[in-house]
Protein backbone atom coordinates (compact mmCIF):
# COMPACT_ATOMS: atom_id res chain seq x y z
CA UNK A 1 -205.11 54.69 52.92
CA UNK A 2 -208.01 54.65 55.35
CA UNK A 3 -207.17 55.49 59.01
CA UNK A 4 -206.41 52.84 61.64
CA UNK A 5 -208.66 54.22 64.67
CA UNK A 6 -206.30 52.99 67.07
CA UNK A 7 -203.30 55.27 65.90
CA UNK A 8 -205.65 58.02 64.93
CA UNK A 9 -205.10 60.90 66.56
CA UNK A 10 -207.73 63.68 65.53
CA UNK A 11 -211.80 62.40 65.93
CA UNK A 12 -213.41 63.20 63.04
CA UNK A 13 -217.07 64.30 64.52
CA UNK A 14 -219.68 66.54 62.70
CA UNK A 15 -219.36 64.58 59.08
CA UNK A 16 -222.68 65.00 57.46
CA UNK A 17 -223.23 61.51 57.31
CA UNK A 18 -221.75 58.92 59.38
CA UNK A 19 -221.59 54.99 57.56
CA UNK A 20 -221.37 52.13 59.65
CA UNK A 21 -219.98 49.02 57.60
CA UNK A 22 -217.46 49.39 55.11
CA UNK A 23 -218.67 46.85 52.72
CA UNK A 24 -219.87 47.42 49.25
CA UNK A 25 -222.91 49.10 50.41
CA UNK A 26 -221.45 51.11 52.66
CA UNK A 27 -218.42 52.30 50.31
CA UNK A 28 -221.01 52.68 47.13
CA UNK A 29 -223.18 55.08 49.44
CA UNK A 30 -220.46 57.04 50.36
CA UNK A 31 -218.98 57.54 47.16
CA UNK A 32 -221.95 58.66 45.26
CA UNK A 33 -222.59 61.37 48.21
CA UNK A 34 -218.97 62.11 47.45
CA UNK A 35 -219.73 62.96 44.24
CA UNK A 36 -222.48 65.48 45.07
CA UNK A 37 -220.24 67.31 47.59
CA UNK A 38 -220.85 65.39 50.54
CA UNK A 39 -218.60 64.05 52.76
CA UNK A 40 -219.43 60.89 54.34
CA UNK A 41 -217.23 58.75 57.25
CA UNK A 42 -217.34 55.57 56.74
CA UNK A 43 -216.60 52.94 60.35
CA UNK A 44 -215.92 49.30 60.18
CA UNK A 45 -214.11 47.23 62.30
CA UNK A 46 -212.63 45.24 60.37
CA UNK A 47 -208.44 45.91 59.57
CA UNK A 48 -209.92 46.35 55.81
CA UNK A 49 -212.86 47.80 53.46
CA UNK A 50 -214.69 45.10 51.92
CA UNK A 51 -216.47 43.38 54.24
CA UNK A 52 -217.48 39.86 52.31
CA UNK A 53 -215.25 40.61 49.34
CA UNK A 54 -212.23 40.48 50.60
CA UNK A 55 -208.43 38.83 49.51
CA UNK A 56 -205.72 37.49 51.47
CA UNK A 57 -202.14 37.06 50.02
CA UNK A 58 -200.39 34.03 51.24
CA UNK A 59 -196.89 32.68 49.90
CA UNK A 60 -197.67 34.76 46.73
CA UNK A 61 -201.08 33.40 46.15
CA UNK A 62 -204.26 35.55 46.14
CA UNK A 63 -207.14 33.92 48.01
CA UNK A 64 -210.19 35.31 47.84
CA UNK A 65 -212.18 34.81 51.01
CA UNK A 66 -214.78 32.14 49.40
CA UNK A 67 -214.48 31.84 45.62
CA UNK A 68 -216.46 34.63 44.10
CA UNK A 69 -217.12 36.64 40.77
CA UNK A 70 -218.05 39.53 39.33
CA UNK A 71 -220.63 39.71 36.63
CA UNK A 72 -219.69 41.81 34.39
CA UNK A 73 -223.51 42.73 33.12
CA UNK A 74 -224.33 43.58 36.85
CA UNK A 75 -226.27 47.18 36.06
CA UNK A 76 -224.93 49.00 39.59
CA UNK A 77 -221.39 47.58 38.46
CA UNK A 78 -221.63 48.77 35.24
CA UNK A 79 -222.73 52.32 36.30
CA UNK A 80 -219.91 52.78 39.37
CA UNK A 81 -216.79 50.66 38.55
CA UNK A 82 -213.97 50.86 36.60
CA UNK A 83 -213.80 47.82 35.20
CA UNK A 84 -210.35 48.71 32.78
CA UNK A 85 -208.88 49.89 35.94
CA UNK A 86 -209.78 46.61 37.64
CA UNK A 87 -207.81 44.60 35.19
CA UNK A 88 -210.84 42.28 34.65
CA UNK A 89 -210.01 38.54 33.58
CA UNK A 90 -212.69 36.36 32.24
CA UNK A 91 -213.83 33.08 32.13
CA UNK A 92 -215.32 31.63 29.55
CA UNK A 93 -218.90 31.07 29.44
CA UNK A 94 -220.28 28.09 30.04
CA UNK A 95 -219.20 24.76 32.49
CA UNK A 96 -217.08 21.68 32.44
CA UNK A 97 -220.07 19.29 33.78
CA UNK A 98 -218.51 15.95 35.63
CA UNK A 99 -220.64 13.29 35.71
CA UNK A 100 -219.73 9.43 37.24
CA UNK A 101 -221.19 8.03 34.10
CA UNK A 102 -219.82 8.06 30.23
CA UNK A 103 -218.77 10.51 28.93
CA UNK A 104 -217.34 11.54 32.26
CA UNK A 105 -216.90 15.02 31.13
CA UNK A 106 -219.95 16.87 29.06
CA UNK A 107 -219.41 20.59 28.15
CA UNK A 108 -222.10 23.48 27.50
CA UNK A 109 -220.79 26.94 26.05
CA UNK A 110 -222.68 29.68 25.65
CA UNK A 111 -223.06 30.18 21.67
CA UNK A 112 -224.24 34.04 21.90
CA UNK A 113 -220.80 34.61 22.96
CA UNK A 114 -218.81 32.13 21.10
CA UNK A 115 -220.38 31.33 17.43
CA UNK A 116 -218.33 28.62 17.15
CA UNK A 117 -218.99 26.68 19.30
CA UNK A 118 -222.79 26.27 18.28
CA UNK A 119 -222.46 22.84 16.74
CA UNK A 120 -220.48 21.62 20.16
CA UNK A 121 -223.09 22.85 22.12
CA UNK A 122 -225.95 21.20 20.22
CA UNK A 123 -224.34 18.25 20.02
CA UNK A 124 -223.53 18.09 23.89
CA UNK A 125 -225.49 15.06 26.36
CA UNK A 126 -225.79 17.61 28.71
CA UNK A 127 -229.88 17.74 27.73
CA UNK A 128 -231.78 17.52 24.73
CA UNK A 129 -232.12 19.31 22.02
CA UNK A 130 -235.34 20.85 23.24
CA UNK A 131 -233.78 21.89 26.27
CA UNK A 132 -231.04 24.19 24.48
CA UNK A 133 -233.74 25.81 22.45
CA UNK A 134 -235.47 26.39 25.94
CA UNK A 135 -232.30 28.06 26.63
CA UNK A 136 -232.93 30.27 23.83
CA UNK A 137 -236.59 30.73 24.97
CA UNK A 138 -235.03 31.65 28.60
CA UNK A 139 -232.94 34.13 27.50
CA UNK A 140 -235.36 35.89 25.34
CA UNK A 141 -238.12 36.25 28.37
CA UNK A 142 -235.53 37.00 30.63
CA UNK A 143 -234.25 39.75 28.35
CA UNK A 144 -237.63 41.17 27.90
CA UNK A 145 -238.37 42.78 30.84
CA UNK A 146 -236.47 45.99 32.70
CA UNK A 147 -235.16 44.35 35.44
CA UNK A 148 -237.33 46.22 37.99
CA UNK A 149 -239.94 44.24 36.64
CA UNK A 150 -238.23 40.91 37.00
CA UNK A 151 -238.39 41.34 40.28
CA UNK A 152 -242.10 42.01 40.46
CA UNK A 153 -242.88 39.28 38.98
CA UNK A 154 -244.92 36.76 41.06
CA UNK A 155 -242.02 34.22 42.43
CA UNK A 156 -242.38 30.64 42.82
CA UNK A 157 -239.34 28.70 43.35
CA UNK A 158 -236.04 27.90 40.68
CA UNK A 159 -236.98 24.12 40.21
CA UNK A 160 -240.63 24.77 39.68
CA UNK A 161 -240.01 27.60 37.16
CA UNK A 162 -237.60 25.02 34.92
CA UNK A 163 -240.71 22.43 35.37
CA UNK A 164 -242.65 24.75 34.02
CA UNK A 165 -241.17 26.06 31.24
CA UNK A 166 -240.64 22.62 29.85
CA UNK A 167 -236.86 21.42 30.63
CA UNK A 168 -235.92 17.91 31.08
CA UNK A 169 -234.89 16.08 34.16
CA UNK A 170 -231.79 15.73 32.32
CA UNK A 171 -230.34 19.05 31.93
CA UNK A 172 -231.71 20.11 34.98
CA UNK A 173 -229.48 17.43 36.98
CA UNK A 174 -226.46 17.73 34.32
CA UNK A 175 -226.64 21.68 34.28
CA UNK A 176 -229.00 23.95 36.16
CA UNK A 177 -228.96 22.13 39.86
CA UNK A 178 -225.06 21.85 39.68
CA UNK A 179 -224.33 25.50 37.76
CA UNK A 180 -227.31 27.21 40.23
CA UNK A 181 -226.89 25.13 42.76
CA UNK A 182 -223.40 26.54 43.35
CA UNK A 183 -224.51 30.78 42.57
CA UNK A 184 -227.25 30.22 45.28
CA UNK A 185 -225.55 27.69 47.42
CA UNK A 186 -228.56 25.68 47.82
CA UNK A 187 -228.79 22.37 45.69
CA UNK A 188 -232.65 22.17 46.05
CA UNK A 189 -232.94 25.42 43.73
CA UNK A 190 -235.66 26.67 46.53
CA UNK A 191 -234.42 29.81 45.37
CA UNK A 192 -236.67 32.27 44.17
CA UNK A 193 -237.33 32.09 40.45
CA UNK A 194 -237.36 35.53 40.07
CA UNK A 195 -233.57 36.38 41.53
CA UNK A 196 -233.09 32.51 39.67
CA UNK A 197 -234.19 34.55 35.78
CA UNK A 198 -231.65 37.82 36.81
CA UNK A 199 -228.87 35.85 37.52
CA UNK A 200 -229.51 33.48 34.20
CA UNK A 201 -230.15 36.88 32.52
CA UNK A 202 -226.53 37.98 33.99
CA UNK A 203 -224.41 35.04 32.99
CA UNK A 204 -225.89 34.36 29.24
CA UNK A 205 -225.70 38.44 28.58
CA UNK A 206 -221.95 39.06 30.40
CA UNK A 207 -219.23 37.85 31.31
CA UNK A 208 -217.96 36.43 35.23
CA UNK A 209 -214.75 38.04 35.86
CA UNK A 210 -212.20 38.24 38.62
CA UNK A 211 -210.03 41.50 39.02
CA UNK A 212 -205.87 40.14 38.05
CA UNK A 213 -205.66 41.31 41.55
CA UNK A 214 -207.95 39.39 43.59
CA UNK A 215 -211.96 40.81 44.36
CA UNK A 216 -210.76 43.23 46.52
CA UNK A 217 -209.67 45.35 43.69
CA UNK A 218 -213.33 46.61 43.92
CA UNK A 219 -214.20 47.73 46.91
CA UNK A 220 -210.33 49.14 47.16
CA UNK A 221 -211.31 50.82 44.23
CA UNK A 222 -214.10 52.71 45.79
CA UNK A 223 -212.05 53.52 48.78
CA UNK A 224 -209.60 55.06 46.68
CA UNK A 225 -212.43 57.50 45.33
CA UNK A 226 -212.91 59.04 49.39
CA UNK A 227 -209.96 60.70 51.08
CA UNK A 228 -208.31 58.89 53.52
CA UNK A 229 -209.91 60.40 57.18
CA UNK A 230 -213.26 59.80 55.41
CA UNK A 231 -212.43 55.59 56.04
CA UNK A 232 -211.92 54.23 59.98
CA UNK A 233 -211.15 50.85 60.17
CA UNK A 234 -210.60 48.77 63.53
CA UNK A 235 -213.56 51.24 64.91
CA UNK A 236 -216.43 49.38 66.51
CA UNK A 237 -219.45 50.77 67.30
CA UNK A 238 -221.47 50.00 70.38
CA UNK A 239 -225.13 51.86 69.50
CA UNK A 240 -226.41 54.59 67.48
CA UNK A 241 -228.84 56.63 69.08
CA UNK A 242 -230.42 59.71 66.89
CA UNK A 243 -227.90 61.54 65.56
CA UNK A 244 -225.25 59.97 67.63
CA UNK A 245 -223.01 57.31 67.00
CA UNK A 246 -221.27 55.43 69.98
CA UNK A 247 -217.82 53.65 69.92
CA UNK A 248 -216.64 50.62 71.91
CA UNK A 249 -213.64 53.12 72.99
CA UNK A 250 -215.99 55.62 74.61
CA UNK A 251 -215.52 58.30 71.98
CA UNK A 252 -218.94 59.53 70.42
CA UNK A 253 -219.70 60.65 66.80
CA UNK A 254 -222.59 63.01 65.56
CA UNK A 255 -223.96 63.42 61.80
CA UNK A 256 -226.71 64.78 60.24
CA UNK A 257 -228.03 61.23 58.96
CA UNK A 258 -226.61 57.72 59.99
CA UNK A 259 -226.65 54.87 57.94
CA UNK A 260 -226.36 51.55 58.99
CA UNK A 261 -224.66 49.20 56.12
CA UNK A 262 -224.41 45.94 58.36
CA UNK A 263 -226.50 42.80 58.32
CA UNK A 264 -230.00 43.39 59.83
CA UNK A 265 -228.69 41.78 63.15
CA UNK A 266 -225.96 43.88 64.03
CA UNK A 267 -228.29 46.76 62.81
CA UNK A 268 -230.84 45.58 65.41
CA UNK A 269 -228.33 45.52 68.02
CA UNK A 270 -226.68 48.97 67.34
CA UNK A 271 -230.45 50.95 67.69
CA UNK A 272 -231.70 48.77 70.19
CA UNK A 273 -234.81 47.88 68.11
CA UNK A 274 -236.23 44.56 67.84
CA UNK A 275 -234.34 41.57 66.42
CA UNK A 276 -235.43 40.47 63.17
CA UNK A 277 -236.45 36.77 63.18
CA UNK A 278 -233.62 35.00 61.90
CA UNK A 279 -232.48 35.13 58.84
CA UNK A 280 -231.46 31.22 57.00
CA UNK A 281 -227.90 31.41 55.28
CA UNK A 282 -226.36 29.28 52.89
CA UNK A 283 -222.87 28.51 53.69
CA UNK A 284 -220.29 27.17 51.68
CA UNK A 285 -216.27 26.30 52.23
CA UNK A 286 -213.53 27.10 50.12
CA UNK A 287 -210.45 25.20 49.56
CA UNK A 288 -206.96 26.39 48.16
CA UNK A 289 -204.57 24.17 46.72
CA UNK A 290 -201.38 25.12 44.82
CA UNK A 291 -199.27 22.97 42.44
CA UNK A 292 -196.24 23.31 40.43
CA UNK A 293 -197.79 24.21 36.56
CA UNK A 294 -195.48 21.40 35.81
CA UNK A 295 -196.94 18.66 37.01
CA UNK A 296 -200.58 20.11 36.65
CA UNK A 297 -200.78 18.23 33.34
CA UNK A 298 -204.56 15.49 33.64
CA UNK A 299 -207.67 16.80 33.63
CA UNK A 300 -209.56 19.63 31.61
CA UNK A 301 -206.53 22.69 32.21
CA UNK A 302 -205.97 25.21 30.12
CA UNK A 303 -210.00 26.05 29.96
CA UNK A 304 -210.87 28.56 31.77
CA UNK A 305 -214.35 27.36 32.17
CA UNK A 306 -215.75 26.42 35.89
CA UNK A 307 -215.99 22.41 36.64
CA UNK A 308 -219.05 21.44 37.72
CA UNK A 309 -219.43 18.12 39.28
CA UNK A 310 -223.46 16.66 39.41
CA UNK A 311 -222.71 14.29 41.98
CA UNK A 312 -223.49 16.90 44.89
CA UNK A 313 -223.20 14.65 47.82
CA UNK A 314 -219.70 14.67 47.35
CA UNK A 315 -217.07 16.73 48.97
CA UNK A 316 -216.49 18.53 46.18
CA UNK A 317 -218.96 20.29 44.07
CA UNK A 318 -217.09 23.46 41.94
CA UNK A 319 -213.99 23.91 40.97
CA UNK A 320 -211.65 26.33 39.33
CA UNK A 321 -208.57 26.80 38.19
CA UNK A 322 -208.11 30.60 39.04
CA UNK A 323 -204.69 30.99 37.51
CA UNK A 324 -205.80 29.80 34.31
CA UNK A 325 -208.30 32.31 34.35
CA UNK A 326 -206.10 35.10 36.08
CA UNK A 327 -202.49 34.44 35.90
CA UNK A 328 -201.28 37.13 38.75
CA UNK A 329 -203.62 34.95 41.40
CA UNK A 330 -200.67 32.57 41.74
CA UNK A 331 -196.57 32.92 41.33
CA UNK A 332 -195.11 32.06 38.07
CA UNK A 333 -194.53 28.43 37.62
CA UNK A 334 -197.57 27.71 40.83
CA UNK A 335 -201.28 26.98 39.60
CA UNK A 336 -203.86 27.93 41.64
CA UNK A 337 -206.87 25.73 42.24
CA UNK A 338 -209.86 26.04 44.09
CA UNK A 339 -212.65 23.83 45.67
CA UNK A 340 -216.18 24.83 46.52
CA UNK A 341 -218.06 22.57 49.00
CA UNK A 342 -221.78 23.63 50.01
CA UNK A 343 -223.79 22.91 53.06
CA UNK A 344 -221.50 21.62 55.53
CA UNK A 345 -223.42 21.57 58.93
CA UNK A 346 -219.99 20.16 60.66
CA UNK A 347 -216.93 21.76 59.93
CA UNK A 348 -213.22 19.16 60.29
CA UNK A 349 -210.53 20.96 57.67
CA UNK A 350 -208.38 18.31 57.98
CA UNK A 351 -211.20 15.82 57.09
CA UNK A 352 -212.24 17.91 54.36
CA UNK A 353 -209.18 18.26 52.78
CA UNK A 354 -208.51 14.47 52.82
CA UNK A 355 -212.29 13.46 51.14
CA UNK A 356 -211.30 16.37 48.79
CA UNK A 357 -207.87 14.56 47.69
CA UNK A 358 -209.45 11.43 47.51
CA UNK A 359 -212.48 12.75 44.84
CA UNK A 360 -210.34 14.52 42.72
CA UNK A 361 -207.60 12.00 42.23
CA UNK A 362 -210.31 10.35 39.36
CA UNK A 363 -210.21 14.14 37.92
CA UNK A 364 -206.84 14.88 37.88
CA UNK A 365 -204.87 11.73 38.82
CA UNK A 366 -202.98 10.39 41.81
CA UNK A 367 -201.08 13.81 41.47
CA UNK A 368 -203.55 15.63 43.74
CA UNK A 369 -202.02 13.42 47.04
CA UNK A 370 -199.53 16.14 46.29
CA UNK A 371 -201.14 18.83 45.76
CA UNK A 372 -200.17 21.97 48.68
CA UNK A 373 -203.44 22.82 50.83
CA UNK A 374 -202.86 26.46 51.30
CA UNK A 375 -205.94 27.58 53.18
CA UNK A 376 -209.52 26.93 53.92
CA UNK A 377 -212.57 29.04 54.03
CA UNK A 378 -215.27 28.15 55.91
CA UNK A 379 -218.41 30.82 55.24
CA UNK A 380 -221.63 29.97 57.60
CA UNK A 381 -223.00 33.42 56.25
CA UNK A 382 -222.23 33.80 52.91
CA UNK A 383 -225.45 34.21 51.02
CA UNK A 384 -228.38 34.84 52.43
CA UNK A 385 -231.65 32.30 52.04
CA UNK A 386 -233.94 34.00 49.24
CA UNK A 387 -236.92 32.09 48.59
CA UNK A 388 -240.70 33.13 47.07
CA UNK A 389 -242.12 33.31 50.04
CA UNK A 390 -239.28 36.33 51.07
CA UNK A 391 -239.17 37.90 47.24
CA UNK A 392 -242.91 37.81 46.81
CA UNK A 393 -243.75 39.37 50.93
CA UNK A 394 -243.24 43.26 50.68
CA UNK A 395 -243.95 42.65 54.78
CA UNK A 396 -240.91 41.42 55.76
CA UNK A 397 -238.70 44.01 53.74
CA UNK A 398 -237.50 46.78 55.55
CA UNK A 399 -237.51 50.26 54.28
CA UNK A 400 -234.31 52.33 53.38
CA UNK A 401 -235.34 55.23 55.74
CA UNK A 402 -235.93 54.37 58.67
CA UNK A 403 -236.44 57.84 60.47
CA UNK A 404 -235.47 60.95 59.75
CA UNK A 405 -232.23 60.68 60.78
CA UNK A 406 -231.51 56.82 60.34
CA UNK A 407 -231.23 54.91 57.01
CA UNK A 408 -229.89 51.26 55.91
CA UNK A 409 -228.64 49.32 52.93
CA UNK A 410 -227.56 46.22 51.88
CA UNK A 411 -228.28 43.41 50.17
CA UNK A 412 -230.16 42.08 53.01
CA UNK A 413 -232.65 44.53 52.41
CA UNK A 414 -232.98 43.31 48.03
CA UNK A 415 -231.58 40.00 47.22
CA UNK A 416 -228.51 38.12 47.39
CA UNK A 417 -225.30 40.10 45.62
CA UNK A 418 -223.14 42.19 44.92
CA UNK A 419 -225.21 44.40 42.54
CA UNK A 420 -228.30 44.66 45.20
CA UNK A 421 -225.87 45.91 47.84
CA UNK A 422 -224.58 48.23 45.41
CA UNK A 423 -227.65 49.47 44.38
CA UNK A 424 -229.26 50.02 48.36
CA UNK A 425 -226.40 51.96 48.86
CA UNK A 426 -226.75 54.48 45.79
CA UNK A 427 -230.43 54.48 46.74
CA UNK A 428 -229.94 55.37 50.71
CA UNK A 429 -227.41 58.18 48.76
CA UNK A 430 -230.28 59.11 46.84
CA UNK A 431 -232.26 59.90 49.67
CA UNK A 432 -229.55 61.70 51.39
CA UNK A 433 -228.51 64.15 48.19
CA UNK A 434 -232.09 64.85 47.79
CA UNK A 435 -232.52 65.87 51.84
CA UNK A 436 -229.04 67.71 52.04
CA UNK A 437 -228.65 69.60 48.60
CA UNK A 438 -231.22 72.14 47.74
């Protein structure tokens, strides 16, 4: 287990490299300098590693904080995780789409990964018949290019890039805006097409998964790869100057290279350089219920697909049933359902959970009144904005290296996931192997 700074009693100073941020960009960076021989500490102040992927066990129940995935084709995943080890389960691909109109519920599957289901697919109102061979069309460009070179392309934004390529206002309302909408957060799909075509390339090619023991399987799992003084939780750092790294408890720490795997904020703060204009967020909430598997018996169960709703003023705009998916996120007997609400500007829980009753009782039935409100989640910074004007401006990126001595990574510095965090941190480890081992 990592040490708890506050009953630590040796200071581990002279590590090679001292990591500030625990998070996956932090933990991937230390473990690939691991595996060339060098020994990295990693400091966080947080009680856990993890940072945004984090889960919380509460009367048996794993809640992940904010409903997340993993996709299962993400390259940097692929290449460092375990994924046998993580127990993955998987939903199916494809959406439950609810719609106010008839039919009330429409369904797209992804035929590339089940055969069968071809005929449904075609057949489904969700858009035309032009608009799945798009799909097709989509997944063939997307596939074409190495995915370096995805991201070169010149961006414009999600919408535009559907306009262009020919889909209909109907799927785009009944599928991409609700589906996208709820991977980017944003429902105007100002997201930049570029990030927009490795995402679709990452859903259609692999599979979303969840760990059968909540997301924080994976960054546990990299923890478990460093020994345990290499990890210092509840250890906050006040500034980093050269070499040096400086704790709120007065003790100091000195490496050969720092690297700071925070947001570009706190990374502003800690070397007393400039702050970065502000960078937009989307936010999102996350509400738990829990229900006896009993009398969990209306609505689409048993699916294992995500519900999508396309009215997006509402309170509700995802939801899954995780235990469906992964049985071990909820006690035997309890199902384990979850609610996704984007772009609150005021935050009542109490209010939210109400308007989220009421909306789902035409879903699921007058049952939901009943329905146990574990917890809430509300995320102001869980994604951050990514539009052209940020993909296509090499200006505003910052570098991995900063100086000789200081680097950074995170997704902050890429785009929005798991996968560019990831990847940051094997580069900044990169950079580090190549400086350290002759």
């Amino acid at each position: 287990m990592p040490i708890d700074s506050t009953n630590a009693g040796v200071k581990p100073t002279g590590a090679p490299v001292i990591i500030i941020g625990a998070g996956m960009a932090g933990l991937t960076c230390a473990v690939y300098l691991k595996q060339a021989g060098i020994d990295a500490l990693v400091l966080d102040a947080a009680d856990g590693v993890g940072g945004r992927v984090r889960t919380d066990v509460v009367d048996g129940f794993r809640l992940d904080r904010g409903f997340q995935i993993l996709l299962t084709a993400y390259p940097e995943a692929q290449r460092l995780l375990n994924y046998s080890a993580l127990d993955l389960r998987s939903f199916r691909s494809g959406a439950l789409i609810r719609q106010q109109a008839e039919p009330q519920w429409m369904s797209l599957l992804n035929s590339f990964q089940e055969p069968l289901s071809v005929f449904q697919t075609l057949a489904s109102p969700v858009g035309t018949l032009g608009d799945k061979l798009r799909i097709v069309e989509l997944l063939r460009r997307t596939q074409e290019l190495p995915i370096s070179e995805l991201f070169r392309q010149t961006p414009t934004t999600t919408l535009a890039l559907l306009y262009e390529i020919g889909f209909s206002d109907q799927i785009i309302e009944r599928f991409f805006r609700p589906f996208f909408g709820g991977v980017f957060l944003e429902d105007a799909l100002t997201t930049s097409s570029n990030f927009f075509e490795f995402c679709f390339r990452m859903f259609f090619v692999g599979g979303a998964a969840i760990p059968a023991k909540g997301m924080e399987a994976i960054p546990n799992q990299l923890a478990g790869r460093l020994a345990p003084e290499q990890i210092r939780l509840k250890t906050s750092v006040n500034k980093v100057n050269g070499n040096t790294v400086y704790l709120d408890s007065g003790e100091t720490l000195t490496g050969r290279a720092i690297v700071l795997a925070v947001d570009a904020t706190q990374a502003a703060r800690l070397t007393g350089r400039p702050v970065p204009p502000e960078q937009a967020f989307n936010h999102t909430t996350c509400t738990y219920f829990a229900v006896p598997s009993a009398q969990f018996t209306n609505g689409p169960t048993q699916k294992k697909l995500l519900l999508l709703n396309t009215h997006r003023s509402s309170a509700v705009h995802n939801v899954a049933i995780l235990s469906d998916v992964a049985p071990g996120y909820a006690p035997t007997g309890q199902t384990l359902i979850s609610v996704s609400t984007q772009s609150l500007v005021m935050f009542d829980e109490a209010e939210l959970t109400k308007k989220i009753r009421e909306e789902l009782n035409g879903w699921f039935g007058e049952g939901v009144q009943k329905w146990r409100h574990l917890r809430t989640y509300h995320i102001p910074h869980a994604l951050p904005d990514y539009t052209p004007e940020q993909a296509g401006n090499d200006a505003i990126r910052q570098p991995l290296q900063l100086t000789d001595s200081l680097y950074q990574c995170g997704d902050q510095t890429a785009y929005p996931s798991l996968n560019a965090a990831m990847q940051t941190g094997r580069e900044v480890a990169e950079l580090l192997i190549g400086g350290m081992v002759k």
